[in-house]
Protein backbone atom coordinates (compact mmCIF):
# COMPACT_ATOMS: atom_id res chain seq x y z
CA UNK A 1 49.92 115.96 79.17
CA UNK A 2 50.65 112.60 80.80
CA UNK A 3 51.73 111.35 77.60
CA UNK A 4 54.22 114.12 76.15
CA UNK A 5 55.99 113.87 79.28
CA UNK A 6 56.42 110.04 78.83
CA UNK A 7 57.33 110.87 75.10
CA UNK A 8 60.15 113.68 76.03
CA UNK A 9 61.90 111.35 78.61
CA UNK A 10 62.14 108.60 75.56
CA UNK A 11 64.09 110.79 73.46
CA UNK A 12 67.86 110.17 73.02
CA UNK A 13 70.71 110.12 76.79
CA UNK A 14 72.38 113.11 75.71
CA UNK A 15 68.78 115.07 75.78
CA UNK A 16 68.14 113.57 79.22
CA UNK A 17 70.73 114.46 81.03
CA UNK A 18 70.04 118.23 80.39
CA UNK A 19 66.38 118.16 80.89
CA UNK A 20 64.82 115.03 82.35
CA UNK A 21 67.89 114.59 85.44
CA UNK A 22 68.81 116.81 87.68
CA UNK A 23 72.66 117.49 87.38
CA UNK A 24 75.28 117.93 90.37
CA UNK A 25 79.10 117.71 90.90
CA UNK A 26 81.13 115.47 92.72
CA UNK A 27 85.24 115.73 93.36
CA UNK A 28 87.16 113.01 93.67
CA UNK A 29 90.59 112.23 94.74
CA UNK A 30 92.06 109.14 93.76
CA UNK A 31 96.15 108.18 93.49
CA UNK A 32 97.97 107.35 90.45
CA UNK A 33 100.50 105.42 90.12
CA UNK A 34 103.49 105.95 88.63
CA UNK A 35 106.91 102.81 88.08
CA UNK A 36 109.83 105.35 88.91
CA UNK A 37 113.58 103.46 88.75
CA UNK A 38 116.68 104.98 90.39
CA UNK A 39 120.10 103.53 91.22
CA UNK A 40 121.52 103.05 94.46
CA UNK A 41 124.50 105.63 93.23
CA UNK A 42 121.67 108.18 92.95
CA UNK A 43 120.08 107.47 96.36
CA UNK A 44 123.37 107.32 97.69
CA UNK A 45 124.20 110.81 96.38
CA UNK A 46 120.97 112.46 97.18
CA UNK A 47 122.45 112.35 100.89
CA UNK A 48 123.42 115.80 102.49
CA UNK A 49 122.28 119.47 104.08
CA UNK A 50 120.30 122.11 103.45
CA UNK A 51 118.91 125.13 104.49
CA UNK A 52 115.56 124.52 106.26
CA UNK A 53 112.47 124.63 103.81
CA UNK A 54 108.88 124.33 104.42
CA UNK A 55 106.96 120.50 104.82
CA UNK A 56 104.67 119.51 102.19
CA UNK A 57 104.30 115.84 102.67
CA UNK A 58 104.98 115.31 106.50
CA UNK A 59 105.64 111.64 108.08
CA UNK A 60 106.90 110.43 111.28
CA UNK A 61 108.03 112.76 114.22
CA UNK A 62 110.86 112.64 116.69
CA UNK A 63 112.35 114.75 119.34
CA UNK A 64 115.15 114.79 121.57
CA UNK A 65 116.79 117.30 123.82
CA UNK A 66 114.38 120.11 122.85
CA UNK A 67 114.50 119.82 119.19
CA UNK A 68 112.57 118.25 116.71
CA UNK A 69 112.90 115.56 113.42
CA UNK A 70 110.40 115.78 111.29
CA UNK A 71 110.14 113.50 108.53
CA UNK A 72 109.24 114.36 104.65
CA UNK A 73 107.76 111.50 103.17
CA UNK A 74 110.69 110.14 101.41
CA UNK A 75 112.67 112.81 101.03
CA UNK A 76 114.44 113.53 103.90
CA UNK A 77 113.68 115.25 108.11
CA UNK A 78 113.40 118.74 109.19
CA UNK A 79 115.57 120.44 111.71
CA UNK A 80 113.45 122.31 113.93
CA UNK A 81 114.78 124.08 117.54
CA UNK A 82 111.97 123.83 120.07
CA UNK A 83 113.16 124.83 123.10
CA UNK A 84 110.42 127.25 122.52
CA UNK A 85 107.17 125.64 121.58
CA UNK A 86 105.63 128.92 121.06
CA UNK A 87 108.23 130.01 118.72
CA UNK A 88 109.73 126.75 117.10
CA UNK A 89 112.76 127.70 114.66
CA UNK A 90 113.53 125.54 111.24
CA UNK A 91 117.13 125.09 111.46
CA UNK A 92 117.82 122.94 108.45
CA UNK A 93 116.72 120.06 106.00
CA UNK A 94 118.45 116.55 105.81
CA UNK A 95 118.08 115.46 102.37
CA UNK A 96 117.89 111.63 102.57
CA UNK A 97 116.17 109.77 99.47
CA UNK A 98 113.84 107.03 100.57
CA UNK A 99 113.74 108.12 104.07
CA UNK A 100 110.69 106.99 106.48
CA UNK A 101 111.93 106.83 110.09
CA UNK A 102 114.59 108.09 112.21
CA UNK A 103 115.95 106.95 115.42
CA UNK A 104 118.75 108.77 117.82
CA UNK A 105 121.06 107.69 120.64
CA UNK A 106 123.19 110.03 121.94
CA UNK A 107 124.60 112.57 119.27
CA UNK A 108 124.16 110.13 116.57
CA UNK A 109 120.64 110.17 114.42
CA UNK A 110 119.92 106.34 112.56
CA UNK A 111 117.78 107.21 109.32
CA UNK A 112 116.77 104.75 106.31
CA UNK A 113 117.20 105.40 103.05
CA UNK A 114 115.52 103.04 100.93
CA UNK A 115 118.25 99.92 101.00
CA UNK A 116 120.47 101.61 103.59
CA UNK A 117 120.94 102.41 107.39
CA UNK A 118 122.51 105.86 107.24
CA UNK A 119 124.02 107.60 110.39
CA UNK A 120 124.40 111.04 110.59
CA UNK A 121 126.68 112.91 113.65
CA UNK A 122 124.14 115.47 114.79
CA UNK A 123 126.45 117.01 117.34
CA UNK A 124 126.76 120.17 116.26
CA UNK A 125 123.55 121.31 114.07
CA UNK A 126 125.24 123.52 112.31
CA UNK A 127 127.51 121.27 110.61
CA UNK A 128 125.44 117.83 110.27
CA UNK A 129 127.38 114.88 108.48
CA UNK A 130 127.06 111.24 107.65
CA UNK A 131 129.41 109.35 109.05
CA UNK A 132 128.53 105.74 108.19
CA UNK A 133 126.11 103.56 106.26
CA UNK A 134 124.81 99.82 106.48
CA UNK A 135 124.55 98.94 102.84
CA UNK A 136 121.87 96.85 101.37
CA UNK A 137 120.03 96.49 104.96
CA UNK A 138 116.79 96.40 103.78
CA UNK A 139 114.55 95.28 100.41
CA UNK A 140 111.12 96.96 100.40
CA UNK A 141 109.06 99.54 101.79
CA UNK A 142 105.51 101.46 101.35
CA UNK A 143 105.37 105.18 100.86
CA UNK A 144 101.72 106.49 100.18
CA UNK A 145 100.70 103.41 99.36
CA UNK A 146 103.10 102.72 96.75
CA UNK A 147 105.64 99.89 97.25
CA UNK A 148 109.74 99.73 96.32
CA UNK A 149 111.91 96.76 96.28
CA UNK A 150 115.38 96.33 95.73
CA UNK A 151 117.13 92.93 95.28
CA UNK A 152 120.56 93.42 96.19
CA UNK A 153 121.36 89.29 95.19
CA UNK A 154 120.32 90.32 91.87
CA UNK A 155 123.93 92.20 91.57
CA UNK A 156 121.74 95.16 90.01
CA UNK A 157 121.98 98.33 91.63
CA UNK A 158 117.98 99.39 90.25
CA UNK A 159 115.37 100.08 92.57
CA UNK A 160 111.97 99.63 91.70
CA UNK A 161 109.97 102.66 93.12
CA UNK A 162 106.35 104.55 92.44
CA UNK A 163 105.30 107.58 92.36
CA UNK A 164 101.93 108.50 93.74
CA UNK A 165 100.01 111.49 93.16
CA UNK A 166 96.95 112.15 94.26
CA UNK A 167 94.73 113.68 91.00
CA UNK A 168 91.33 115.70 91.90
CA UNK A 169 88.81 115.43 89.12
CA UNK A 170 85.15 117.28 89.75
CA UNK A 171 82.65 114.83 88.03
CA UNK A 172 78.92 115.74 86.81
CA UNK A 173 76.98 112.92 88.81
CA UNK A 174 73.04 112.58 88.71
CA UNK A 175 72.14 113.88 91.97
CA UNK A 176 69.55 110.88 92.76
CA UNK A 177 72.40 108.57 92.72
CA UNK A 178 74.61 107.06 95.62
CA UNK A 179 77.44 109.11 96.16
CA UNK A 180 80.35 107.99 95.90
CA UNK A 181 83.15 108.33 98.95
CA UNK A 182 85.30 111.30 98.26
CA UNK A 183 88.59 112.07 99.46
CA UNK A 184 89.35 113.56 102.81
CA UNK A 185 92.35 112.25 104.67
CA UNK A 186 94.28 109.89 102.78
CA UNK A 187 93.37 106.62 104.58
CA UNK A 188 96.29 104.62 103.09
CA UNK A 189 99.06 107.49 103.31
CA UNK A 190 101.99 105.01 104.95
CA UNK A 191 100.71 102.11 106.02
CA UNK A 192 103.50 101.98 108.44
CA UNK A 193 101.01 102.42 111.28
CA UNK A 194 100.88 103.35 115.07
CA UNK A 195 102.43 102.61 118.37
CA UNK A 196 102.23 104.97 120.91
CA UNK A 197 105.57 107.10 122.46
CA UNK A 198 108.12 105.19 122.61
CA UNK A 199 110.42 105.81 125.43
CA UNK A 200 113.60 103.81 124.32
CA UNK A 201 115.31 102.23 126.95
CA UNK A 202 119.05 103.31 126.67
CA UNK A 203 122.26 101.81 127.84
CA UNK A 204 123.99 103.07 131.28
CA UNK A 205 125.16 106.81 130.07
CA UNK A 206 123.37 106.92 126.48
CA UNK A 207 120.28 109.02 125.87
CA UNK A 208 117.85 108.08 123.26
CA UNK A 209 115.29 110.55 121.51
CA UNK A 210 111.40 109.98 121.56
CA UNK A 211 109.74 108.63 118.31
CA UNK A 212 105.81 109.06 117.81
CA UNK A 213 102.92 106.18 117.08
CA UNK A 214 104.37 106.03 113.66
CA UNK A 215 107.56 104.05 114.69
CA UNK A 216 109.23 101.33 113.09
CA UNK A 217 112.34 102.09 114.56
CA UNK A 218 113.32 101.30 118.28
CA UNK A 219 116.21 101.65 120.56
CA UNK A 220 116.58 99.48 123.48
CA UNK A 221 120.29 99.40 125.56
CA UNK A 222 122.72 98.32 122.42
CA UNK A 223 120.57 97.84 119.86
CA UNK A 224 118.69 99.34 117.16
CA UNK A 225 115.56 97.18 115.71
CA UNK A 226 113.70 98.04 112.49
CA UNK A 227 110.61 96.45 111.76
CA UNK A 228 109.84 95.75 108.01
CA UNK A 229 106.93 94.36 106.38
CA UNK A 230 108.08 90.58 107.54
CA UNK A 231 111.14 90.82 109.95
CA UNK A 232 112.81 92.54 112.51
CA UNK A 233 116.00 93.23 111.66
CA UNK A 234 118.81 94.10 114.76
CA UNK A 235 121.42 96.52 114.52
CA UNK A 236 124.22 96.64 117.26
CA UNK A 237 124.63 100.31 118.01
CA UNK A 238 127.68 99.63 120.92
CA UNK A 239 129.64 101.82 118.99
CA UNK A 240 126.82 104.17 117.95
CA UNK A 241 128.75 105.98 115.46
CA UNK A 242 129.05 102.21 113.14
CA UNK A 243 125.77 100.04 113.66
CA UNK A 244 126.27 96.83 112.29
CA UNK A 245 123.24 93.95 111.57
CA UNK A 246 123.71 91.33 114.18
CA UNK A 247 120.42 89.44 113.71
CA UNK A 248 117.00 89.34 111.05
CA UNK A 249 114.01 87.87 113.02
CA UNK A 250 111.26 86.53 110.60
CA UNK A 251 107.92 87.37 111.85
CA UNK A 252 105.30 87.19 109.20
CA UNK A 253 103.20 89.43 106.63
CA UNK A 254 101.84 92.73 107.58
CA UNK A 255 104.11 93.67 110.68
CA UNK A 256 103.59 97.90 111.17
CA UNK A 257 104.78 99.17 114.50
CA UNK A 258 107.23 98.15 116.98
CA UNK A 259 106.62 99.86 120.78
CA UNK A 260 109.55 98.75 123.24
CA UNK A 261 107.75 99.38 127.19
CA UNK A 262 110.35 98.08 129.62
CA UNK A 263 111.48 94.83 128.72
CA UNK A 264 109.00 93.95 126.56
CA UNK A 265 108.41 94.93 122.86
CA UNK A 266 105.12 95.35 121.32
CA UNK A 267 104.09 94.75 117.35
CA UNK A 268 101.34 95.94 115.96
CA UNK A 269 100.46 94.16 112.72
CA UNK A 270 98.07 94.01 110.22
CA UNK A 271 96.34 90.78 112.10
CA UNK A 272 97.32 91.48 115.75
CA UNK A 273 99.48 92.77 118.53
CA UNK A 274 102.36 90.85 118.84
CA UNK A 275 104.34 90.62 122.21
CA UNK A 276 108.02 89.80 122.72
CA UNK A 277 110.26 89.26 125.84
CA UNK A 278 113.62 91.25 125.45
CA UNK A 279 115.10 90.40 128.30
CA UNK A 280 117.47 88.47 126.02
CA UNK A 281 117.84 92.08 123.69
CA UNK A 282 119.71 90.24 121.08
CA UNK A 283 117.50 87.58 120.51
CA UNK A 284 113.77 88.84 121.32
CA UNK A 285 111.36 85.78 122.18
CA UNK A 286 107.74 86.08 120.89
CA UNK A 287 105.12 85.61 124.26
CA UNK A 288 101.83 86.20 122.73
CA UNK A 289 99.40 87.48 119.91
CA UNK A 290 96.19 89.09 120.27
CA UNK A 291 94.59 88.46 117.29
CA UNK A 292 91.80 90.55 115.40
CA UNK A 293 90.34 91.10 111.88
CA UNK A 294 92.48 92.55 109.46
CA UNK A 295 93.06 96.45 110.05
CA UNK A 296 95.56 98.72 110.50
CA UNK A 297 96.96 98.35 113.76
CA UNK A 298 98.25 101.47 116.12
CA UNK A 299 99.35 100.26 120.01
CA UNK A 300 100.01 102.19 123.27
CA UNK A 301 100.74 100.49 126.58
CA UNK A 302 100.55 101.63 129.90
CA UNK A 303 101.25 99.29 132.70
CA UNK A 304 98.94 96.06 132.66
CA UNK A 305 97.29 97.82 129.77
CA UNK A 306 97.41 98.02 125.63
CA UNK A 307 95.12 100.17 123.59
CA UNK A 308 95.05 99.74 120.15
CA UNK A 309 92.98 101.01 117.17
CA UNK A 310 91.87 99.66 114.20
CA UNK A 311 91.13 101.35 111.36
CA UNK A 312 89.46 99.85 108.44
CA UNK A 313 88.98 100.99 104.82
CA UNK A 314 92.03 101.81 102.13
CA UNK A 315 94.77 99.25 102.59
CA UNK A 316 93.94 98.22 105.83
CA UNK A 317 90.95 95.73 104.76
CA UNK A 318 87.47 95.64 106.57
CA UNK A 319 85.26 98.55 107.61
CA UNK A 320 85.09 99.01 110.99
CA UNK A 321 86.99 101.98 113.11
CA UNK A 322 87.82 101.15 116.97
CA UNK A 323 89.89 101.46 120.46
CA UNK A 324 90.09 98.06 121.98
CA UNK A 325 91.66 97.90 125.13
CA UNK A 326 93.43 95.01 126.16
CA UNK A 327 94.47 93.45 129.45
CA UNK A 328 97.94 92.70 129.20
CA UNK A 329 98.63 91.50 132.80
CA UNK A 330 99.41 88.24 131.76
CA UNK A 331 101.54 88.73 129.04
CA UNK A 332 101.31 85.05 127.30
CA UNK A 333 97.20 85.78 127.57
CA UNK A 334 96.01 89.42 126.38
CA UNK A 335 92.27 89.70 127.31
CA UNK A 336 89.98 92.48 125.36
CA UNK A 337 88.55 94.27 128.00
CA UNK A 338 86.05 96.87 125.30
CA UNK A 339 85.80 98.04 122.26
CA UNK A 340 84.90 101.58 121.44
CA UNK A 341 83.23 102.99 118.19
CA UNK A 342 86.00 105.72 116.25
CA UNK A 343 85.42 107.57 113.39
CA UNK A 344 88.55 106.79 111.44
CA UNK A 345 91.21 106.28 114.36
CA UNK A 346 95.33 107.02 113.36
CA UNK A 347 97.89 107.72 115.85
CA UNK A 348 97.43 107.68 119.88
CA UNK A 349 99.75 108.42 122.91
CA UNK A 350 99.58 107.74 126.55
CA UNK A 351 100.44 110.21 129.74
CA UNK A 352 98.15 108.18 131.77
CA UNK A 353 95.46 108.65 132.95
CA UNK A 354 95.11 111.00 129.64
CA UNK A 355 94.82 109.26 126.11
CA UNK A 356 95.26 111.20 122.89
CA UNK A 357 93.83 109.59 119.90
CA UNK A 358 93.92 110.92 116.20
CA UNK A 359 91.12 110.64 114.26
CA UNK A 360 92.82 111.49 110.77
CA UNK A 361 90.60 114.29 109.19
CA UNK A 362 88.08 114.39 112.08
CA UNK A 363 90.54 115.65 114.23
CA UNK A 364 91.98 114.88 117.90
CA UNK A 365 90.20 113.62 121.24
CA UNK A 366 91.25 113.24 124.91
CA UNK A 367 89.88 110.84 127.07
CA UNK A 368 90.86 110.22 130.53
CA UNK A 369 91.54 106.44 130.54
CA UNK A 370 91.46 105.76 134.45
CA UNK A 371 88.11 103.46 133.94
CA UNK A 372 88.67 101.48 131.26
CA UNK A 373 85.09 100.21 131.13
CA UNK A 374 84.24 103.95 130.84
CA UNK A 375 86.52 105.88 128.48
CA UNK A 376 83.93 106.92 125.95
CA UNK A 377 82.00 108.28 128.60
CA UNK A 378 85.10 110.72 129.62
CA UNK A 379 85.80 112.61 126.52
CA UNK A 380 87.75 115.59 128.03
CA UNK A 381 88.13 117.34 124.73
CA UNK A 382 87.58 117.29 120.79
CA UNK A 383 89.05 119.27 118.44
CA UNK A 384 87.83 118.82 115.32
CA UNK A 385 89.58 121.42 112.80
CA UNK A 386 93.07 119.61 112.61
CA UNK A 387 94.06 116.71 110.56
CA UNK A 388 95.63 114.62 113.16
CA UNK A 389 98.01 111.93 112.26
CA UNK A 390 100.35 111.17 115.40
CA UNK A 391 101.20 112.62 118.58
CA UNK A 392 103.71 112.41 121.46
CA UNK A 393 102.61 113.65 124.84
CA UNK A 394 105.52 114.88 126.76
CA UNK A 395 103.95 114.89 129.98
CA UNK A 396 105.39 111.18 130.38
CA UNK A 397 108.69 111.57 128.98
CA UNK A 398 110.11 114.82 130.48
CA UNK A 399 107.34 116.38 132.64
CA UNK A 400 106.68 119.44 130.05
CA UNK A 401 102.92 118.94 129.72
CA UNK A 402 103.37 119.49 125.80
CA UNK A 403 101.49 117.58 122.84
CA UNK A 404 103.42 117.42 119.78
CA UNK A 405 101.35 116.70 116.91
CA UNK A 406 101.46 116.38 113.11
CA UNK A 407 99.17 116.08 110.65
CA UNK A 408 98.56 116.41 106.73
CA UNK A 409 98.00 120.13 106.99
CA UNK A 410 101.07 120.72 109.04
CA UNK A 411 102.77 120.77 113.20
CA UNK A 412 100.90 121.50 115.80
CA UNK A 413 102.17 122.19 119.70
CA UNK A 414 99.59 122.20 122.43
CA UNK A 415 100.17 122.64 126.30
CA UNK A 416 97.47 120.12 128.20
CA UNK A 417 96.31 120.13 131.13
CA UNK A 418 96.24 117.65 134.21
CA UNK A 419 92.80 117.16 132.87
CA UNK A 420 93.59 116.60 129.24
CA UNK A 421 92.19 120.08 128.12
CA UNK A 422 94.72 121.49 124.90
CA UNK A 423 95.84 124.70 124.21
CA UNK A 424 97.03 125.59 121.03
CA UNK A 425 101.31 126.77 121.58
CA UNK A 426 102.05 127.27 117.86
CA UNK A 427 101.54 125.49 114.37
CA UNK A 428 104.14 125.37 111.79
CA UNK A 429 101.69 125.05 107.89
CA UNK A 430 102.65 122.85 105.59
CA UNK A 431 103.63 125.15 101.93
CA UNK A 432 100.82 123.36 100.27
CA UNK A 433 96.97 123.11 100.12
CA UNK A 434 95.82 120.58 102.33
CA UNK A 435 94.35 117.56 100.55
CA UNK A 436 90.74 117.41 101.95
């Protein structure tokens, strides 16, 4: 008997697979790539208003004054009323091609759009209009992993774009085998990473919005900055209907996040947190970098205090997934006071003592932050069935203990307590199925 079984498993692959392996199925997700080119007449003409439609591919957030901008991944924001969170209405859709952040002061909302600054007199929502445009501000940008560049020198008007879509394929795998990671959140969806909520500093009678972790955009008294990949770039917004670039500051590969906290402005890169003085706002001074391996980098500051977390894996290079918190009382000489173990660690935001970080497809957590030394010991909450991407507590910004939050599968609003504790206001879906 021995021997016919040795004899049977000798006989050709094809005959194997069916009767001397087991069989099982795997699914993958993986992106594909696609070279798109478009002109800058197209982009430029892709501007205007539309009704309000449903999110399928949901970036950065923003609010101000009750209502909320909601970025589509390169395609334009939302207009959503919130005065209610319970009952948030969609007012209307902003088409702007290449978009990725958004920025207001006073009645006027800053958006990119691939090459250009746009500005947009948000006054009256019912009648939203651009009224100017920085041409040829900016050369390159990621989008879902995929990069564009535009070379305005080259007196071409092409810009070099990709598509990315992300194809599911379900595999037959032999089941003894390793298996192979499998899609869930999209670790590499923009690697523009994480600060925390940025509270813009505003010029004597100006209001600014609030931006969430995802910021590269920042507003501080008469100026706008915009991080890119390698330079800061400063926009003078004293007459906030006509910016105007005053300034490009060169600060080298990877930069992600910029997080203005009083007169300070804090980088998160791809290699460290970078701190600048900006006392001197048109001509920001770099203090300090604290320096780690190479991850994406998120940062939130409260006080004499920076957390930041790193997230490995995807673009973002290494493995491991943390919160490091940093001592930032001496501002030349950022100390790590601990690291804590995450599972895959995206967006966070600060109403101290209470710390809200995202944990991409594993969901959100609250910690009370208070102890330092002691913040994995007081989880306050963890809700696991979201996919959390970035958040902006309000408790800090207007009082309203509210946590905006969006994620792949959509906007959620939670009311928190003094304790951290969420409870779930409203959710608006995304019109797709969510890619996990």
């Amino acid at each position: 008997m021995k021997k016919l079984i040795y004899f049977l498993c000798l006989l050709p692959l094809i005959w194997i697979d069916s009767s001397c392996t087991d069989q099982c199925t795997e699914t993958r997700t993986f992106r594909q790539f696609t070279p798109v080119s478009l002109t800058t007449t197209q982009v430029r003409l892709g501007v205007g208003v539309d009704k309000a439609r449903g999110m399928v591919n949901p970036g950065k957030l923003y609010t101000k004054d009750g209502y909320l901008f909601i970025n589509e991944l390169k395609q334009g924001i939302h207009v959503i009323d919130n005065r209610n969170p319970s009952a948030p209405k969609a007012l209307a859709f902003i088409s702007i091609p290449g978009n990725g952040d958004i920025a207001i002061r006073n009645n006027f909302l800053y958006a990119d759009s691939y090459m250009d600054l746009v500005t947009f007199d948000i006054s009256n929502l019912a009648d939203i209009h651009e009224v100017s445009r920085s041409k040829n501000v900016f050369t390159q940008g990621q989008f879902d992993g995929g990069w564009w560049y535009y070379n305005a020198a080259s007196n071409s008007d092409i810009i070099s774009d990709q598509r990315v879509d992300y194809v599911t394929q379900t595999l037959k795998t032999n089941c003894e085998a390793t298996p192979t990671a499998t899609a869930g959140w999209r670790t590499d969806v923009m690697s523009f990473q994480f600060a925390s909520v940025a509270k813009d500093a505003s010029s004597t009678g100006s209001t600014n919005g609030t931006s969430g972790s995802m910021a590269r955009f920042a507003l501080y008294n008469d100026y706008l900055y915009a991080v890119g990949q390698s330079d800061m770039k400063l926009f003078t917004i004293s007459k906030p209907a006509a910016p105007a670039l005053s300034n490009t500051i060169n600060m080298g590969w990877g930069i992600e996040t910029i997080f203005p906290y009083k007169d300070k402005l804090f980088l998160g890169s791809q290699t460290g947190m970078l701190i600048y003085d900006n006392t001197n706002p048109a001509q920001p001074k770099q203090l300090s970098v604290f320096q780690h391996a190479r991850r994406c980098d998120p940062v939130v500051v409260n006080d004499n205090t920076a957390y930041v977390t790193l997230r490995g894996g995807g673009g973002c290079g290494g493995a491991s997934n943390q919160l490091d918190v940093v001592d930032i009382t001496s501002l030349t000489n950022p100390k790590l006071l601990k690291s804590y173990p995450m599972r895959s660690p995206y967006g966070l935001g600060v109403d101290f003592p209470n710390l809200f970080v995202c944990e991409g497809a594993y969901g959100i957590k609250s910690f009370n932050a208070a102890d330092p030394m002691q913040i994995d010991k007081n989880l306050q909450q963890y809700i696991e069935d979201v996919q959390a991407y970035d958040v902006i507590p309000l408790g800090g910004v207007s009082g309203q203990k509210t946590l905006l939050l969006i994620g792949r599968d959509g906007f959620y609003q939670y009311e928190y307590t003094s304790a951290g504790r969420l409870r779930l206001l409203s959710k608006l879906p995304v019109t797709r199925p969510s890619l996990t």
